[in-house]
N, C-alpha and C. Protein backbone atom coordinates (compact mmCIF):
# COMPACT_ATOMS: atom_id res chain seq x y z
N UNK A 1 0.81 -1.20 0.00
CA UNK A 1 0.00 0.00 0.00
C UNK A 1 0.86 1.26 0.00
N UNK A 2 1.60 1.36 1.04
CA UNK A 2 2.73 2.52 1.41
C UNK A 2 3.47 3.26 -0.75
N UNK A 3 3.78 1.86 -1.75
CA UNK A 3 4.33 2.17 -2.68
C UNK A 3 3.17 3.31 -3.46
N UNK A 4 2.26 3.14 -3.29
CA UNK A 4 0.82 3.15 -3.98
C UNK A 4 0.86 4.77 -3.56
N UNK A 5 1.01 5.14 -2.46
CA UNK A 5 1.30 6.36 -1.72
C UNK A 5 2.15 7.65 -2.26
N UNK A 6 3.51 6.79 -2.67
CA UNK A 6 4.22 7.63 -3.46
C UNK A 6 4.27 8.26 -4.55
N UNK A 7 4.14 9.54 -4.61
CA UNK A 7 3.93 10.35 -5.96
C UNK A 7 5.12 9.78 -7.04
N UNK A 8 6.36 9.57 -6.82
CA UNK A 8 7.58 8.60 -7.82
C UNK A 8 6.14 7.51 -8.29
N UNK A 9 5.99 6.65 -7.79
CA UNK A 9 5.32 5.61 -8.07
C UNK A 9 4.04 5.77 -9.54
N UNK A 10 3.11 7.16 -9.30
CA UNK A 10 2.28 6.94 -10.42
C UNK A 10 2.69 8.43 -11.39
N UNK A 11 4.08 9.02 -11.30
CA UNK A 11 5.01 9.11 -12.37
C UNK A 11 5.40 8.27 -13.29
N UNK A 12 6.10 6.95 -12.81
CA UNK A 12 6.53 6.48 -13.41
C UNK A 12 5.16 5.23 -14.31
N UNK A 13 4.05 5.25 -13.48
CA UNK A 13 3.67 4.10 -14.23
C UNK A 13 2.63 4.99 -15.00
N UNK A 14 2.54 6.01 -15.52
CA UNK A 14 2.08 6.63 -16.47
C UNK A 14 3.03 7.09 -17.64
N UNK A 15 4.58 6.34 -16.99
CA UNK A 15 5.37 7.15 -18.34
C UNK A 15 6.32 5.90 -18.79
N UNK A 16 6.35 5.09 -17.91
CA UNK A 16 7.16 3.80 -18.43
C UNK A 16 6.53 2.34 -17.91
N UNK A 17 7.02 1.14 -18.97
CA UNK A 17 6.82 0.07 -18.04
C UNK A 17 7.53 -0.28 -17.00
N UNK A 18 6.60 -1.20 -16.16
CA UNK A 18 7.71 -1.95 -14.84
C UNK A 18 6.76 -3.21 -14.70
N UNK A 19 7.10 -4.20 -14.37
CA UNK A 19 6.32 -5.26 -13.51
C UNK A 19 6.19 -5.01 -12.23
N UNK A 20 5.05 -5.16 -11.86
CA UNK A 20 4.55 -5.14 -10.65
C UNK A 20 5.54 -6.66 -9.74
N UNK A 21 5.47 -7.47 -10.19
CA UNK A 21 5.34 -8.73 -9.95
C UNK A 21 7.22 -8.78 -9.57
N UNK A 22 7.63 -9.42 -11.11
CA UNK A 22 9.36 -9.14 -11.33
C UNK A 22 10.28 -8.14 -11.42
N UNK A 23 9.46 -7.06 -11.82
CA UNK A 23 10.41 -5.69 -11.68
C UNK A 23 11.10 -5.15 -13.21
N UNK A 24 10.66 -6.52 -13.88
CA UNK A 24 11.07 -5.93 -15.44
C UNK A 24 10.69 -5.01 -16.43
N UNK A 25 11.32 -4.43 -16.63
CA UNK A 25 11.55 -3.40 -17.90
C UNK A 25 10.32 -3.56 -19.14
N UNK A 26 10.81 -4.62 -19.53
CA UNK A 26 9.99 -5.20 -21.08
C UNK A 26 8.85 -5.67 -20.74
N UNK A 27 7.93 -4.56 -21.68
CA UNK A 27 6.57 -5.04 -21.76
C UNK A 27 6.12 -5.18 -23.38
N UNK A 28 5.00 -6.20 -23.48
CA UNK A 28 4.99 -6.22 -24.70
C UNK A 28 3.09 -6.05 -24.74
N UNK A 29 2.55 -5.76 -26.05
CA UNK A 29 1.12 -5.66 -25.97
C UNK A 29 0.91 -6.58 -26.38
N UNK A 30 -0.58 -6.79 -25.73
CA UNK A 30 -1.10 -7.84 -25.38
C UNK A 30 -2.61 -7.94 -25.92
N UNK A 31 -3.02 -9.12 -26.56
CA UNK A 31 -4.36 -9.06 -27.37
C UNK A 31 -5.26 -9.00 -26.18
N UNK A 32 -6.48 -8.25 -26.53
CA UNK A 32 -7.50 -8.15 -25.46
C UNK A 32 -8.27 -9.72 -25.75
N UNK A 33 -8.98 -9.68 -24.41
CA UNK A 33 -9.66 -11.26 -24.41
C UNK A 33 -10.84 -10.97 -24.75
N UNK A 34 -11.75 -9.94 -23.61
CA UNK A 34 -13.00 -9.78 -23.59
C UNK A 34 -13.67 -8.42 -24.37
N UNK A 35 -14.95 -8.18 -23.91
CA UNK A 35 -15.37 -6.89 -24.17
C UNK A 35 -15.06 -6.21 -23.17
N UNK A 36 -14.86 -5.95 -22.57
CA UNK A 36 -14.32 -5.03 -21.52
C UNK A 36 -12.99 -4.65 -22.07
N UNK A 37 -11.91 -5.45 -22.31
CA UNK A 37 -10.71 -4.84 -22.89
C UNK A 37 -10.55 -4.60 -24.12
N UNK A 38 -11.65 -5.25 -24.92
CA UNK A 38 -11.18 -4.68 -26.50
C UNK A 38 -12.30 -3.10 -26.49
N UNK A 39 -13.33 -3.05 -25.74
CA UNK A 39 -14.25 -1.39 -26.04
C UNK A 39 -13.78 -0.79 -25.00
N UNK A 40 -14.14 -1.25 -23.78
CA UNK A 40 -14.07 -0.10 -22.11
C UNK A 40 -12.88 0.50 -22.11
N UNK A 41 -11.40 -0.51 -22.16
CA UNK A 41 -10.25 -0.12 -21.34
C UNK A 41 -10.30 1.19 -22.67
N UNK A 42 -10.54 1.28 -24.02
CA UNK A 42 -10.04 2.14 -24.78
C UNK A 42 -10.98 3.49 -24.23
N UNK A 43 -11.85 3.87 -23.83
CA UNK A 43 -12.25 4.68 -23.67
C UNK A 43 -11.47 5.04 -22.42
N UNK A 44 -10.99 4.41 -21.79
CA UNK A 44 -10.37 5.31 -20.50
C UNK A 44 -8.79 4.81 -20.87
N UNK A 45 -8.35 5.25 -21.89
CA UNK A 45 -7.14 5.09 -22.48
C UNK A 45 -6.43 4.31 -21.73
N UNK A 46 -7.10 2.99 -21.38
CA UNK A 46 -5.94 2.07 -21.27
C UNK A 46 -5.44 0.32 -22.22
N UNK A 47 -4.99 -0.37 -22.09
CA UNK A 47 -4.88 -1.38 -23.09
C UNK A 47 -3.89 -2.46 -22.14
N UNK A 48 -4.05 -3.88 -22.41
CA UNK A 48 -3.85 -4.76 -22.09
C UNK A 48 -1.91 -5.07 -22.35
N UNK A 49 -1.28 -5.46 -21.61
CA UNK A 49 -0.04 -5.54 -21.39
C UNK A 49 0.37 -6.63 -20.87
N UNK A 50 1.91 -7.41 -21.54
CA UNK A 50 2.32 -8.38 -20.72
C UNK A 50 3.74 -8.00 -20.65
N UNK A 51 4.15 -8.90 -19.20
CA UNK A 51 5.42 -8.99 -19.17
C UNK A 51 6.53 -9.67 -19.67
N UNK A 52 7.71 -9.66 -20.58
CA UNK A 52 8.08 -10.06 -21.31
C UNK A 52 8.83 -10.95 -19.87
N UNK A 53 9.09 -11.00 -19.04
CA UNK A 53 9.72 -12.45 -18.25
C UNK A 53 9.17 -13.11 -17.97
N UNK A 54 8.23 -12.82 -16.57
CA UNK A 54 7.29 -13.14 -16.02
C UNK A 54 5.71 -13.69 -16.59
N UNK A 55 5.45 -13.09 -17.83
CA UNK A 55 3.90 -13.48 -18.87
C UNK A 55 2.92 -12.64 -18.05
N UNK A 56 2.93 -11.70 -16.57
CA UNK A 56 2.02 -11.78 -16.22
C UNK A 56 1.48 -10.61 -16.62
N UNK A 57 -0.08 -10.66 -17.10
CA UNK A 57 -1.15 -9.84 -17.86
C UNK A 57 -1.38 -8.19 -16.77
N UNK A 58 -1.53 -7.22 -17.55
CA UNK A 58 -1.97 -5.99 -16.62
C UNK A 58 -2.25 -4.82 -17.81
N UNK A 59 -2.81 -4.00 -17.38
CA UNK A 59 -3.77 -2.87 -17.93
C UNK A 59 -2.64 -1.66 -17.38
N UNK A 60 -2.08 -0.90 -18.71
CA UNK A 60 -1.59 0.27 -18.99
C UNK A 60 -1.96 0.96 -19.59
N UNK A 61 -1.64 2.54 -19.10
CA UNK A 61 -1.81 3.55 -19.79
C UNK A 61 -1.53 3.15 -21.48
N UNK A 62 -2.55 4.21 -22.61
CA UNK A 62 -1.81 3.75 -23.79
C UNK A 62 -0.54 4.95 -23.75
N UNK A 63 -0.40 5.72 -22.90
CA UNK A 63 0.87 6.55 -23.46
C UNK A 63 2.41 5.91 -23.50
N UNK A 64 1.80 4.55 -21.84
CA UNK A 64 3.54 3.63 -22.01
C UNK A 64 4.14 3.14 -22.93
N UNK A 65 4.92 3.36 -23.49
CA UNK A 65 5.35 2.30 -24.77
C UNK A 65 5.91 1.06 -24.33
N UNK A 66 5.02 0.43 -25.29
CA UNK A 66 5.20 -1.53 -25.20
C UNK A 66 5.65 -2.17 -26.51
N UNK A 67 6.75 -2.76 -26.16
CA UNK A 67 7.24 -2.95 -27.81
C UNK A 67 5.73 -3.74 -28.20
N UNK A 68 6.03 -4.26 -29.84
CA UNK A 68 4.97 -4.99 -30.27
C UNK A 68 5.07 -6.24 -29.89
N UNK A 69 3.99 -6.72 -30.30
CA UNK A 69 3.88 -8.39 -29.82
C UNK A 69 4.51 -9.31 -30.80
N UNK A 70 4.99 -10.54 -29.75
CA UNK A 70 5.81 -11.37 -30.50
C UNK A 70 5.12 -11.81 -31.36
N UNK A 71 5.53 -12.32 -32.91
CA UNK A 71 5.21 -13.08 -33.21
C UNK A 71 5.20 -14.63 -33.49
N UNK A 72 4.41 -15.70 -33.39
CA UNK A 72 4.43 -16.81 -33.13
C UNK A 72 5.32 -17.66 -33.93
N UNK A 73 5.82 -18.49 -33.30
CA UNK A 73 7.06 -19.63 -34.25
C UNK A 73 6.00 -20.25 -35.26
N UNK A 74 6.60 -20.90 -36.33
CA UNK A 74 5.94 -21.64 -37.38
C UNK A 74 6.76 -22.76 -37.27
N UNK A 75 5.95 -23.96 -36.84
CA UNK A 75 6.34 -24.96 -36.58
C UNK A 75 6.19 -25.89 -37.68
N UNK A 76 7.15 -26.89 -38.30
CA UNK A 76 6.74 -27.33 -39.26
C UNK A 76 7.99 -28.83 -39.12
N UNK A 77 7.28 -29.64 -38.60
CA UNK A 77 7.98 -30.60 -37.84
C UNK A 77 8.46 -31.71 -38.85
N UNK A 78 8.23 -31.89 -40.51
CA UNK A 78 8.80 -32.01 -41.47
C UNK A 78 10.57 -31.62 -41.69
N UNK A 79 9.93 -30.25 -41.57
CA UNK A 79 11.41 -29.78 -41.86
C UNK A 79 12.53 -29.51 -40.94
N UNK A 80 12.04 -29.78 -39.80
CA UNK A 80 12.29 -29.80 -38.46
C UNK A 80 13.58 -30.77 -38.31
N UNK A 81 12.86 -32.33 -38.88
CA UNK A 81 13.71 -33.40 -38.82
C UNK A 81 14.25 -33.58 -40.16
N UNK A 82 14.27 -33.26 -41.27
CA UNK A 82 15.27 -32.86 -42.15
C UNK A 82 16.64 -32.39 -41.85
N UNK A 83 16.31 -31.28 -41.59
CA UNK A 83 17.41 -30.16 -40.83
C UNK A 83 18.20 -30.92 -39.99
N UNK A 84 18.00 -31.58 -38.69
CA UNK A 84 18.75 -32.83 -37.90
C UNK A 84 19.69 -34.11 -38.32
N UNK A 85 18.58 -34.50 -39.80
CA UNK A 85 19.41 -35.83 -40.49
C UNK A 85 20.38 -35.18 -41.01
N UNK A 86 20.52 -33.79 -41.73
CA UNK A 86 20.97 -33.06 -42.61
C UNK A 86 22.57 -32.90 -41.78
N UNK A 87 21.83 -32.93 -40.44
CA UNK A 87 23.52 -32.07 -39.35
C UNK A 87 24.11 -33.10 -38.87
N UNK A 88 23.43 -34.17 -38.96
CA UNK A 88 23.92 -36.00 -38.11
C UNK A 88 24.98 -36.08 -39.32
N UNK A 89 24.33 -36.24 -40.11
CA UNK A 89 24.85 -37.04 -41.95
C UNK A 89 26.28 -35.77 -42.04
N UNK A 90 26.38 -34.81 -41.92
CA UNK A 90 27.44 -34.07 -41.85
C UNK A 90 28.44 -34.30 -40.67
N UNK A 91 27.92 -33.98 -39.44
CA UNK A 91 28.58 -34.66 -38.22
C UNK A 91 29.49 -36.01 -38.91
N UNK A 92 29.17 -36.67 -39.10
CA UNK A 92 29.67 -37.92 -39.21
C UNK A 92 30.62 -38.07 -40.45
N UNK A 93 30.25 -37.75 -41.09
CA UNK A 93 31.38 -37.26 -42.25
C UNK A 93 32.68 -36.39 -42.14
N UNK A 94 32.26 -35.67 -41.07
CA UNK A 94 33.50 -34.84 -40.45
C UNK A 94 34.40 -35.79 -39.89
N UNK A 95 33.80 -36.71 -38.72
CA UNK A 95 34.89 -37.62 -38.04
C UNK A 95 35.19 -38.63 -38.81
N UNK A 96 34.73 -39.04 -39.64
CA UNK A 96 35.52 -40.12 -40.70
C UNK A 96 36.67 -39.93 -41.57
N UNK A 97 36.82 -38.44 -41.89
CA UNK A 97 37.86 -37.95 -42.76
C UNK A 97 39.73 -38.28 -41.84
N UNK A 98 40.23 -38.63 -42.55
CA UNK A 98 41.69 -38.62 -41.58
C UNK A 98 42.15 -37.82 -42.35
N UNK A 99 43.05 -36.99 -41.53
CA UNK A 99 43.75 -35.58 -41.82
C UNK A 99 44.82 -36.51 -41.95
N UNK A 100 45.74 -35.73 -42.88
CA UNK A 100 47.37 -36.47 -43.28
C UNK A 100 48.39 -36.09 -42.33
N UNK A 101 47.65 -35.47 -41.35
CA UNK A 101 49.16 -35.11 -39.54
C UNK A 101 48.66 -35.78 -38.88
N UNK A 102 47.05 -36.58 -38.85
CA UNK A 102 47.12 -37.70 -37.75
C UNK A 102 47.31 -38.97 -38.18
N UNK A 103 47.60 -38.98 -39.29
CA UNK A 103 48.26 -40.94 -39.96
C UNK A 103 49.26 -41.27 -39.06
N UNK A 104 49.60 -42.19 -38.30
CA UNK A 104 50.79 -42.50 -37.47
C UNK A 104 51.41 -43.41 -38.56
N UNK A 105 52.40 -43.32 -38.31
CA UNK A 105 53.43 -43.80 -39.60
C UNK A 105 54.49 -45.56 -38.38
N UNK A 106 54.08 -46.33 -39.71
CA UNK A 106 54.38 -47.86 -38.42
C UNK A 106 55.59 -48.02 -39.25
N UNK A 107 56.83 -47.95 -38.43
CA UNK A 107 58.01 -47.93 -38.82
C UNK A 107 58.66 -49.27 -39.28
């Protein structure tokens, strides 16, 4: 409660991110779920936010800047294991080669 008190305190969370939670820096925006966050929060200029360590969800000013949102991996589990046979099949070709300074020479 006491933080909540301090004028520092709603300086800063009208002009930058922070986690409440972890204390981190990076916030990223965050898709609204309901009607309440995709119509209401915009009328009282605020918008949905996550924390880029922690994941945990919270409602910011829109003046904070939040980088953009990640976008999702494309998983494509085909080419996935291609890529692997591709690095085995090389791997192994590497250690089969004998270099001409490690031939031991049988006298």
């Amino acid at each position: 409660m006491f933080a909540f008190a301090r004028p520092g305190f709603w300086a800063l969370f009208f002009t930058e991110f922070k986690c409440h939670h972890c204390g981190s820096r990076e916030g990223y925006v965050s898709r609204p779920r309901n009607f309440l966050e995709t119509y209401v929060l915009s009328v009282v200029a605020l918008r949905p936010a996550r924390c880029g360590e922690c994941y945990r969800r919270t409602w910011r000013p829109v003046r904070v800047p939040l980088l953009p949102r990640m976008e999702s991996m494309n998983f494509d589990p085909e080419q996935m294991v291609a890529s692997a046979q591709a690095a085995d099949h090389k791997e192994a070709q590497e250690e089969t080669r004998v270099r001409p300074t490690d031939r031991d020479r049988i006298a």
